[in-house]
Protein backbone atom coordinates (compact mmCIF):
# COMPACT_ATOMS: atom_id res chain seq x y z
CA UNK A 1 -7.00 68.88 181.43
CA UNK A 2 -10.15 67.05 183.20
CA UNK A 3 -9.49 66.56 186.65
CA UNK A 4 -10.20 62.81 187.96
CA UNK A 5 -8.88 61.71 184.16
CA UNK A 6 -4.69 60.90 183.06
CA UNK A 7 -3.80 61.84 179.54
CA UNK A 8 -2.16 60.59 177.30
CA UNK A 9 -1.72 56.93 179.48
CA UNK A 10 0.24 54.60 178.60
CA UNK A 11 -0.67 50.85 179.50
CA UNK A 12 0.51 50.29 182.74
CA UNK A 13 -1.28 46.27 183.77
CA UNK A 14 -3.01 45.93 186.82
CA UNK A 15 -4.49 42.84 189.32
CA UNK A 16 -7.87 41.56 188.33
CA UNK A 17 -10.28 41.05 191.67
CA UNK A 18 -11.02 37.85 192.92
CA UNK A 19 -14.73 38.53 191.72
CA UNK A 20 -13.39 39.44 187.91
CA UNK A 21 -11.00 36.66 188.01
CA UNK A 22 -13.77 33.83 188.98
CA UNK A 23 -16.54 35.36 186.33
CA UNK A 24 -13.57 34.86 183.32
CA UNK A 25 -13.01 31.73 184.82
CA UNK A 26 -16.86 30.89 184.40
CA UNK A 27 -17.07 32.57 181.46
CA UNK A 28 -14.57 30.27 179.49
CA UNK A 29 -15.76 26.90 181.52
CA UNK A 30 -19.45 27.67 179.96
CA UNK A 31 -19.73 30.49 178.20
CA UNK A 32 -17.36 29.10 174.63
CA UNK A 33 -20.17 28.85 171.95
CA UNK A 34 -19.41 28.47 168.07
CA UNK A 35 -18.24 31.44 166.22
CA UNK A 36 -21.73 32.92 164.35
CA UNK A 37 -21.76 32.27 161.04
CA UNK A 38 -21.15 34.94 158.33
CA UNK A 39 -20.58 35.87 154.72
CA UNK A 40 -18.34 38.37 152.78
CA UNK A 41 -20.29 40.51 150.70
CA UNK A 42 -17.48 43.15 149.76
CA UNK A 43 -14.59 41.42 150.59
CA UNK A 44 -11.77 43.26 152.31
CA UNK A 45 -8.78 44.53 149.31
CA UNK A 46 -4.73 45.60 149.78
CA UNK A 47 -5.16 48.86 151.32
CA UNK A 48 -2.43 51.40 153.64
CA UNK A 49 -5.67 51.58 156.17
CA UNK A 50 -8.76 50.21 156.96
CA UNK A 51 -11.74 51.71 158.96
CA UNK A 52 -13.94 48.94 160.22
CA UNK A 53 -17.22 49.73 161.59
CA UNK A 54 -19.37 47.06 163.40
CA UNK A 55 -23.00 48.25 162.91
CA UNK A 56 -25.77 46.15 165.08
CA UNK A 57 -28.76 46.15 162.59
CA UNK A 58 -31.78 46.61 164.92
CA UNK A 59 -34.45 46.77 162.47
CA UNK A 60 -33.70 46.19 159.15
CA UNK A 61 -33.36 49.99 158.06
CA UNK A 62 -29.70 52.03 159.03
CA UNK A 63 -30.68 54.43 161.69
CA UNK A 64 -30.18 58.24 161.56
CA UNK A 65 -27.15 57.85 163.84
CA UNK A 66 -25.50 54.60 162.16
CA UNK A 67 -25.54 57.21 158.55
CA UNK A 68 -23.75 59.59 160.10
CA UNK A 69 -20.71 57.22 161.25
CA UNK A 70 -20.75 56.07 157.75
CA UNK A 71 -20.41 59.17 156.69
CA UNK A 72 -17.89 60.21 159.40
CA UNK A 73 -15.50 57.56 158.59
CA UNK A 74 -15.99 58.12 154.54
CA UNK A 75 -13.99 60.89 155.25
CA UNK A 76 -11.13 59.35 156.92
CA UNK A 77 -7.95 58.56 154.80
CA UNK A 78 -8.84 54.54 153.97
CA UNK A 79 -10.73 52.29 152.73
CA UNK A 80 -14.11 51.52 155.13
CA UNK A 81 -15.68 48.50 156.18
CA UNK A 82 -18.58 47.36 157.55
CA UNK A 83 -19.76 44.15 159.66
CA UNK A 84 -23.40 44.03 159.89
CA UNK A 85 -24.93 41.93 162.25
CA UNK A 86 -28.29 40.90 161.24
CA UNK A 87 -30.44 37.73 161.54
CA UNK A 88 -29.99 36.74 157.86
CA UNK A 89 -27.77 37.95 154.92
CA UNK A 90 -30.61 39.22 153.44
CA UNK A 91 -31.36 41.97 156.12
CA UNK A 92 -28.04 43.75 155.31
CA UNK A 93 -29.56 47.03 153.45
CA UNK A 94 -28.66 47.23 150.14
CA UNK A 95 -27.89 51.15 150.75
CA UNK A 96 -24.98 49.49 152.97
CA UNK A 97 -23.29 48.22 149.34
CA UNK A 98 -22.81 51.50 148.05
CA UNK A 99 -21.72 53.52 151.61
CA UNK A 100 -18.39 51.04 152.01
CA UNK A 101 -15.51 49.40 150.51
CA UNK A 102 -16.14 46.23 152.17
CA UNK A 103 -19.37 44.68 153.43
CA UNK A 104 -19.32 41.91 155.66
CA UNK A 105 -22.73 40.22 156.81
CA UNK A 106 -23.08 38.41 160.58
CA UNK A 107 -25.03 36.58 162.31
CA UNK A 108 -26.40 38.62 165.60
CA UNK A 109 -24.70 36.24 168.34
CA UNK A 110 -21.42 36.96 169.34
CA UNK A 111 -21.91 40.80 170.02
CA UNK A 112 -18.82 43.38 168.37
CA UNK A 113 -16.10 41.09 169.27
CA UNK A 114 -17.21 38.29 166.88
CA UNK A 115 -17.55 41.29 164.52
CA UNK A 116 -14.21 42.70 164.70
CA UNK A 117 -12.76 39.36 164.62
CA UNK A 118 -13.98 38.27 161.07
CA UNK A 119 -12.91 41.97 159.86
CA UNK A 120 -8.73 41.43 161.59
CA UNK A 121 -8.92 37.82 160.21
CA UNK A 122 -9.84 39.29 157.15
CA UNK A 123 -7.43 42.04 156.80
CA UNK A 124 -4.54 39.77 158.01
CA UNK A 125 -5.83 37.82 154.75
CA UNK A 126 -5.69 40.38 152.19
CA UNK A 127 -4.41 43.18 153.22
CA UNK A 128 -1.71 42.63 156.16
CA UNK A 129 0.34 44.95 157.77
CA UNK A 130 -2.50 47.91 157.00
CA UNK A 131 -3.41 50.30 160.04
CA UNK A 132 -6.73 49.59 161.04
CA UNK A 133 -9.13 51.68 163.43
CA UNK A 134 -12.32 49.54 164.86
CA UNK A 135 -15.32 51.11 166.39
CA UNK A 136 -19.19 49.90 166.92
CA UNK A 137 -22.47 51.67 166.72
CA UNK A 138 -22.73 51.79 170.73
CA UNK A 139 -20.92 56.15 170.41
CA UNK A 140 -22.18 58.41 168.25
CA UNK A 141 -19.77 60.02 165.99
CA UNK A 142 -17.09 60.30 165.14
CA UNK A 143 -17.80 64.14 165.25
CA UNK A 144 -13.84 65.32 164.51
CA UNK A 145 -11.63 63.72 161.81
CA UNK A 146 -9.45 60.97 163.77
CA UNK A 147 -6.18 60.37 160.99
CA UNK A 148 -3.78 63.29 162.45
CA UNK A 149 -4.08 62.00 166.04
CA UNK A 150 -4.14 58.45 165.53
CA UNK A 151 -1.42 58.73 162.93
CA UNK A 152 0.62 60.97 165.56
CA UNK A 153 0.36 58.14 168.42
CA UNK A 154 2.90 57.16 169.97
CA UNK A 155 1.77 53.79 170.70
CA UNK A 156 1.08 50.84 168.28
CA UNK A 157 -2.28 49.73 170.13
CA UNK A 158 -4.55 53.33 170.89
CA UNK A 159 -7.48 53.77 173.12
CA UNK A 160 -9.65 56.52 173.17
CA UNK A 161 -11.11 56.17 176.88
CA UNK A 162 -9.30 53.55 179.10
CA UNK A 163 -10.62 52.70 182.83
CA UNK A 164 -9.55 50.38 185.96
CA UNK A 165 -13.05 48.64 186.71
CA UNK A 166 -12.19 44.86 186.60
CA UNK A 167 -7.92 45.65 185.52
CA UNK A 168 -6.50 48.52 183.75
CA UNK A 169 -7.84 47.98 180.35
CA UNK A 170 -8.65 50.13 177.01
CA UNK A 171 -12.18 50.28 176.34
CA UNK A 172 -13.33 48.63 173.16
CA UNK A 173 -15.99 50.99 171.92
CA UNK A 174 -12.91 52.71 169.45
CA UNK A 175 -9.16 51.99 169.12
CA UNK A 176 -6.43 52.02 166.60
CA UNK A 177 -4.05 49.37 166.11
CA UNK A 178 -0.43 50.14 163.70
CA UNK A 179 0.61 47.61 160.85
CA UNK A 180 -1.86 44.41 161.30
CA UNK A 181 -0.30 41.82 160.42
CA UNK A 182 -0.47 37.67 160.69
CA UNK A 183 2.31 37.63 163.95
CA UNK A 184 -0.21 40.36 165.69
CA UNK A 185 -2.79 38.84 164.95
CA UNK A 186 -1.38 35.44 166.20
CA UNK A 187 0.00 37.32 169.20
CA UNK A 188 -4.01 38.21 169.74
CA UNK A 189 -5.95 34.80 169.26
CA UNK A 190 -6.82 34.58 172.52
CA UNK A 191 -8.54 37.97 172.24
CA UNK A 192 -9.82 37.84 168.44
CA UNK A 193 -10.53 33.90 168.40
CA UNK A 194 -11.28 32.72 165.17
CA UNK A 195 -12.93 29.07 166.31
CA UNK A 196 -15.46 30.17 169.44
CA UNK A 197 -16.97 33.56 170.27
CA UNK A 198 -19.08 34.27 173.90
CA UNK A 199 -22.67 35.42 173.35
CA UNK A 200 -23.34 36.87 176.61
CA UNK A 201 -22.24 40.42 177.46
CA UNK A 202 -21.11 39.95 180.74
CA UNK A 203 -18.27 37.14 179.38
CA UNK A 204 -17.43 39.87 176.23
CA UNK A 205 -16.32 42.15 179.08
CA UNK A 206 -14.37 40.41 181.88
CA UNK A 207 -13.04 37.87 178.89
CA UNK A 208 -12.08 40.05 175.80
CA UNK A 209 -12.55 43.78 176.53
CA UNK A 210 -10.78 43.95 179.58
CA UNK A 211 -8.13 41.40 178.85
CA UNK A 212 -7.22 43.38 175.38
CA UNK A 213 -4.85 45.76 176.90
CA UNK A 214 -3.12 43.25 178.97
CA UNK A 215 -2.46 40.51 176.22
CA UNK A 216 -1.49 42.89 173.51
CA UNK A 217 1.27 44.79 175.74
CA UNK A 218 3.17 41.60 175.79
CA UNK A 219 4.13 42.31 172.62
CA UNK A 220 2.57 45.62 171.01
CA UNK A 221 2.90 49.42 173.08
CA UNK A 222 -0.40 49.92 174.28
CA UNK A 223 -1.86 53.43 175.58
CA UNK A 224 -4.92 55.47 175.76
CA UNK A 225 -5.86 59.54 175.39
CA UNK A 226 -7.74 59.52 178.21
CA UNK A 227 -7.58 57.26 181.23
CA UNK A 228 -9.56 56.80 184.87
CA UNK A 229 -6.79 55.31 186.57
CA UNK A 230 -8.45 55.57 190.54
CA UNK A 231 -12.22 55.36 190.46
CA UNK A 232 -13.31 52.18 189.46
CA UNK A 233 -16.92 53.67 189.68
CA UNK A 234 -16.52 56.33 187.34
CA UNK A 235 -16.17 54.79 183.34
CA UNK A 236 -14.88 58.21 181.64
CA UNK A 237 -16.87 57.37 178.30
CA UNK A 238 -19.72 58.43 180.62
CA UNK A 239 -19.10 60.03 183.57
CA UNK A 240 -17.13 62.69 182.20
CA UNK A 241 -18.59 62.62 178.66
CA UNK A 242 -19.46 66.41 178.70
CA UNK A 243 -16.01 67.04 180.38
CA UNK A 244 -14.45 65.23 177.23
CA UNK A 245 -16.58 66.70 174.43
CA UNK A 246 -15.47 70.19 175.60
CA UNK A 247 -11.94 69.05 175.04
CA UNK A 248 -12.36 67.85 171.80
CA UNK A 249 -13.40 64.18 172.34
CA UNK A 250 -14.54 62.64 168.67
CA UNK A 251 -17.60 59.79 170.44
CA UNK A 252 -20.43 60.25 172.61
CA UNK A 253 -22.16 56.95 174.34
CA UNK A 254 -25.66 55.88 172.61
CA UNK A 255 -26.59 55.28 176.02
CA UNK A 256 -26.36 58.58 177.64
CA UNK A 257 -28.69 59.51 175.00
CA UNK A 258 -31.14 56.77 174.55
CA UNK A 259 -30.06 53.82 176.24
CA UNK A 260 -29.66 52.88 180.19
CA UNK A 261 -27.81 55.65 181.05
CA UNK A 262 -30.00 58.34 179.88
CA UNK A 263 -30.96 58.97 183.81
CA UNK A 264 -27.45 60.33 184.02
CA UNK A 265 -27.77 63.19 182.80
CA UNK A 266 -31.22 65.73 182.21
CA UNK A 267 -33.24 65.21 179.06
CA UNK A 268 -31.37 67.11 176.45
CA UNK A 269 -28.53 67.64 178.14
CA UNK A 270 -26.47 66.92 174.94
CA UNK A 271 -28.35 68.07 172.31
CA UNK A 272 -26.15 71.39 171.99
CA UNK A 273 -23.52 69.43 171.29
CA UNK A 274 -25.07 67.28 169.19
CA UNK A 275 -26.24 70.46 166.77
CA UNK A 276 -22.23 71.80 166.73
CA UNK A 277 -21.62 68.57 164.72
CA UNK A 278 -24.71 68.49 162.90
CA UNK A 279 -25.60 65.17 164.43
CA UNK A 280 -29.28 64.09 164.16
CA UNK A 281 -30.92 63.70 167.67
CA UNK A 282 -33.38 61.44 167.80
């Protein structure tokens, strides 16, 4: 129990604000660019599960962080794969072909979203109707294994952390959606499109992220393990990411730790509990 947090939500839609509701509208009037372009290395196989990780290639060496998801999610029942975003195909490491069953290179525009739509498109392709959990670099972790409570959901669509800024919504860093398959992802186009993709943050958020939850309960039970249903000020993936480690939470933000939100908390605030999962701290 973390007071100011609901567990164990499930979806319940809310109003977007007049301010939310004019930025999608922006967003989609000029913010459509062409999908970015990219290239199966590894392709996708028939598998029960997939793990799909996208991984934002910042230099053009893994960091010590981005190895320890891969090896994280190597232990996790399924097959794993991996959408790089790099400039060029030929910045994808080539330690990357032996840490995955599938390798998928991308070009950087487009952020995660662009990412995690080649990687459904692709599973709808060859290996419908698999389970699939989706994460990107931006947590650390994960630091537990993930199968029994995923597997144990009662929902279809699962959030780890879900929050009311803009609507109700599940946040997009990690989620879990049952049996993938061609009507789902048909049902999701809108979400996951395969023709257009938004390169600017700001339209990711208020016209994908936050518009997941909404479009996929129309068809799909949606929920979350943790939600901030009453503060929009207060995004649990950060402000109560000590709170949530302490009850067993698997991710910790990037940015608490290195990022823009590392004035959050003092300098080394979560280093204990990055030495409990043997997590390298940078």
């Amino acid at each position: 129990m973390i007071d100011g947090l609901i567990q164990n939500w499930s979806y319940a839609p809310s109003s977007a604000d007049l301010l939310a509701q004019l930025r999608r509208t922006r967003g989609y009037a000029i913010g459509l660019r062409p999908s970015p372009a990219w290239r199966a290395i590894t392709p996708i196989t028939q598998r029960a599960h997939w793990n799909v990780l996208f991984l934002y290639l910042k230099d053009h060496t893994l960091t010590a962080a981005q190895r320890y998801t891969l090896a994280a999610l190597r232990k996790e029942p399924g097959g794993l794969a991996v959408i790089c975003a790099a400039d060029q195909l030929g910045d994808v490491p080539t330690e990357l072909h032996h840490l995955c069953d599938a390798l998928y290179w991308k070009a950087r525009p487009g952020f995660d979203f662009s990412g995690y739509t080649i990687a459904l498109s692709e599973i709808v392709a060859h290996s419908s109707g698999a389970d699939v959990f989706i994460m990107n670099d931006s947590v650390c972790g994960p630091f537990v294994p993930l199968h029994t409570t995923l597997n144990a959901s009662p929902w279809r669509l699962t959030g780890f952390t879900a929050h009311c800024a803009v609507e109700n919504h599940v946040q997009s860093y990690a989620f879990h959606i049952k049996h993938y398959d061609k009507q789902t992802h048909q049902h999701l186009r809108s979400i996951f499109p395969n023709w257009y993709a938004f390169h600017y943050f700001q339209n990711v958020v208020h016209c994908q992220e936050t518009r997941l939850a909404r479009i996929a309960s129309r068809h799909l039970t949606v929920g979350a393990l943790w939600h901030q249903g009453t503060n929009a000020a207060f995004d649990p993936s950060l402000s109560y990411a000590a709170q949530l480690l302490d009850e067993g939470f698997p991710f910790l933000k990037q940015s608490l730790l290195t990022g823009k939100f590392l004035h959050r908390y003092p300098t080394g605030h979560f280093n204990h509990y990055l030495e409990r999962f043997g997590h390298p701290i940078e």
